[in-house]
Protein backbone atom coordinates (compact mmCIF):
# COMPACT_ATOMS: atom_id res chain seq x y z
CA UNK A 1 -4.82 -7.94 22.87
CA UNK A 2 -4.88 -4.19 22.75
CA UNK A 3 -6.91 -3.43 25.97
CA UNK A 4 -4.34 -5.67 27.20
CA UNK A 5 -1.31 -3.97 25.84
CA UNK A 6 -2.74 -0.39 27.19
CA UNK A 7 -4.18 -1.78 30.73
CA UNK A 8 -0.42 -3.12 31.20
CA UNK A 9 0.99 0.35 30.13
CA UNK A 10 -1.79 2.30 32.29
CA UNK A 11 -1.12 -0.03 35.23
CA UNK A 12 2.87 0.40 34.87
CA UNK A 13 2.39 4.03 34.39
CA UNK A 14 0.41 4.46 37.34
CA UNK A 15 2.72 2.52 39.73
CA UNK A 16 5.91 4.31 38.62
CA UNK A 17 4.37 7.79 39.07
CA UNK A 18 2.69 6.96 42.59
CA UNK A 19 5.39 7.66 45.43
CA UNK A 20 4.02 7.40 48.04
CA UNK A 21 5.67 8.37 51.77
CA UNK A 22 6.26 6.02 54.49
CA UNK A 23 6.13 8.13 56.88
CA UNK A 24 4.18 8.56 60.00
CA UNK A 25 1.70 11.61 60.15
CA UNK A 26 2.11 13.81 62.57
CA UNK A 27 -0.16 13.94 65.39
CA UNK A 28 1.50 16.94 67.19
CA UNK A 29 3.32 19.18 66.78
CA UNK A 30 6.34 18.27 68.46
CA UNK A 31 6.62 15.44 66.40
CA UNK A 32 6.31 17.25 63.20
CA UNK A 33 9.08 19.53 64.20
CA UNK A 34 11.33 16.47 65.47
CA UNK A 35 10.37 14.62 62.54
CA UNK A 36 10.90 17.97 59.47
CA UNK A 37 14.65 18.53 61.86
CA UNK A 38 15.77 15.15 61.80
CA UNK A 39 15.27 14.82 58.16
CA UNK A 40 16.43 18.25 57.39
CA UNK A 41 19.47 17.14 59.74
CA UNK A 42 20.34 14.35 58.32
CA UNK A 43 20.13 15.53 54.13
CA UNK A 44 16.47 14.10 53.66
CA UNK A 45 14.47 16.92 52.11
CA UNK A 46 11.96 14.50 50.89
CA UNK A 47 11.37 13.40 54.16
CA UNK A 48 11.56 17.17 55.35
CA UNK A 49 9.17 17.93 52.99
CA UNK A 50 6.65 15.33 53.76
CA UNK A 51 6.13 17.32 57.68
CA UNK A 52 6.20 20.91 56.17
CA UNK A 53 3.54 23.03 54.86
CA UNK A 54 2.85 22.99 51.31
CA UNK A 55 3.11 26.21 49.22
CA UNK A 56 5.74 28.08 46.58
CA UNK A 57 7.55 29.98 49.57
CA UNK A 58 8.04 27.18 51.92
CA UNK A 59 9.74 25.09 48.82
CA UNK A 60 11.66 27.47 47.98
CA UNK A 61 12.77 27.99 51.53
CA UNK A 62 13.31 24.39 51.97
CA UNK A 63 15.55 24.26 48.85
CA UNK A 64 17.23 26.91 50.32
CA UNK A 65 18.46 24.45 53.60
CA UNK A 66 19.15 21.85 51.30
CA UNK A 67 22.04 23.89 49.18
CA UNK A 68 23.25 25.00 52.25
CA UNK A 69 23.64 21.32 53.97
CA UNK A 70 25.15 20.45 51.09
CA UNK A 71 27.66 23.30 50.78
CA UNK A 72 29.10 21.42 54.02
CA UNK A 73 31.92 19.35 53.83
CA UNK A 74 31.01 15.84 54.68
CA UNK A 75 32.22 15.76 57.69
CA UNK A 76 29.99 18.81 59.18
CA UNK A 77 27.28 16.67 57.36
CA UNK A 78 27.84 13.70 59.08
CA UNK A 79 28.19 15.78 62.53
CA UNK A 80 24.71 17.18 61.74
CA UNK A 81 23.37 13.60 61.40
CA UNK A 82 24.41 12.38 64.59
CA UNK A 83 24.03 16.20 66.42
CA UNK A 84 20.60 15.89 68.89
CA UNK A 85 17.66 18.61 68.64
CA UNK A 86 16.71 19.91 72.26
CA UNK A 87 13.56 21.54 72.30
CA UNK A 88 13.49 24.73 74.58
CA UNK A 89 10.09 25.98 74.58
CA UNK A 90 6.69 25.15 73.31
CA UNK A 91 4.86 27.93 72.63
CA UNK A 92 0.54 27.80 71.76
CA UNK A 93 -0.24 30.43 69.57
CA UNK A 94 -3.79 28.82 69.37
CA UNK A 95 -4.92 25.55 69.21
CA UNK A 96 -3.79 24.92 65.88
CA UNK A 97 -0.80 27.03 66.11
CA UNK A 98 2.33 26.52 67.82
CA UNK A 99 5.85 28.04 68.27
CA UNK A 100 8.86 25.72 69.12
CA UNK A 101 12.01 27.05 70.31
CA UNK A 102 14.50 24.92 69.52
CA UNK A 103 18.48 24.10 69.00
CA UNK A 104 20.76 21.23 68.39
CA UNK A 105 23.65 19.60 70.02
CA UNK A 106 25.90 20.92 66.99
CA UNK A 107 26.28 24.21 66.88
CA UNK A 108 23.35 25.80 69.73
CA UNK A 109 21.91 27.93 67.66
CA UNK A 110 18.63 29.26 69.03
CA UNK A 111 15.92 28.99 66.16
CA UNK A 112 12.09 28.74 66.23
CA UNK A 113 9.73 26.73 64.12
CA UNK A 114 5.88 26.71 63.79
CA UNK A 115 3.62 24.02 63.69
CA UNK A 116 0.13 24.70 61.98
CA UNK A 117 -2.25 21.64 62.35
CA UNK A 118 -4.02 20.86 58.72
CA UNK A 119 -7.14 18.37 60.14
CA UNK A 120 -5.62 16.61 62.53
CA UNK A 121 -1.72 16.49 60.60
CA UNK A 122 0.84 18.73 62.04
CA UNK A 123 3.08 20.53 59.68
CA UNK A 124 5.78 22.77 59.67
CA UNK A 125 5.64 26.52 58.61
CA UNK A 126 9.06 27.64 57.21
CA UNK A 127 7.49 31.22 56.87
CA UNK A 128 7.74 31.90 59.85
CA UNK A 129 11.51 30.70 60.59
CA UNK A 130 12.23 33.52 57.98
CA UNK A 131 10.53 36.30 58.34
CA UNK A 132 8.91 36.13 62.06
CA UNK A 133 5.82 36.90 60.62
CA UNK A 134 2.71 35.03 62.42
């Protein structure tokens, strides 16, 4: 009865601390910047987060768009999530390295995001949105 009792409370554990993402990887990396904006557009950071490159500065940056979107009133939020991204430019750095120049429908702000591809999965490097820096 006790390996019983602790396999149930393993197997719970296990499936309450495994969240795992729905989302589609990113084969490109215009998709992994349509796919980080649209999230970041429409309030889903843990979306956002699943297409952007994993390290202490990009989280922090992210966190940083996330208390700004929701400094907005909601109705600047909800013209966000129904404002269109138009791509501009995309720009190859290298083969795993892209710039894309980028705005949306909102408020035409020209911006730039790179795209770093990790084995085959596109991601998007925040570092370089702030600082410029290759």
């Amino acid at each position: 009865m006790k390996y019983f009792s602790a396999v149930v409370v393993l197997v719970t554990i296990l499936f309450c601390s495994c969240e795992t993402a729905n989302y589609p990887k990113a084969d490109n990396e215009l998709v992994a910047a349509q796919s980080f904006l649209d999230a970041c557009m429409k309030g889903d950071f843990k979306q956002a987060n699943f297409y952007m490159v994993q390290d202490s500065v990009n989280n922090s940056y992210l966190d940083k768009m996330k208390n700004a979107y929701y400094q907005y009133d909601a109705d600047k939020r909800e013209s966000y999530r129904s404002a269109n991204i138009i791509i501009q430019n995309n720009e190859a750095i290298d083969t795993n390295t892209k710039i894309i120049s980028y705005q949306n429908s909102l408020d035409k702000n020209n911006q730039k995001l790179k795209a770093v591809n990790q084995n085959g999965d596109w991601k998007i490097d925040l570092k370089y949105t702030f600082s410029g820096n290759l």
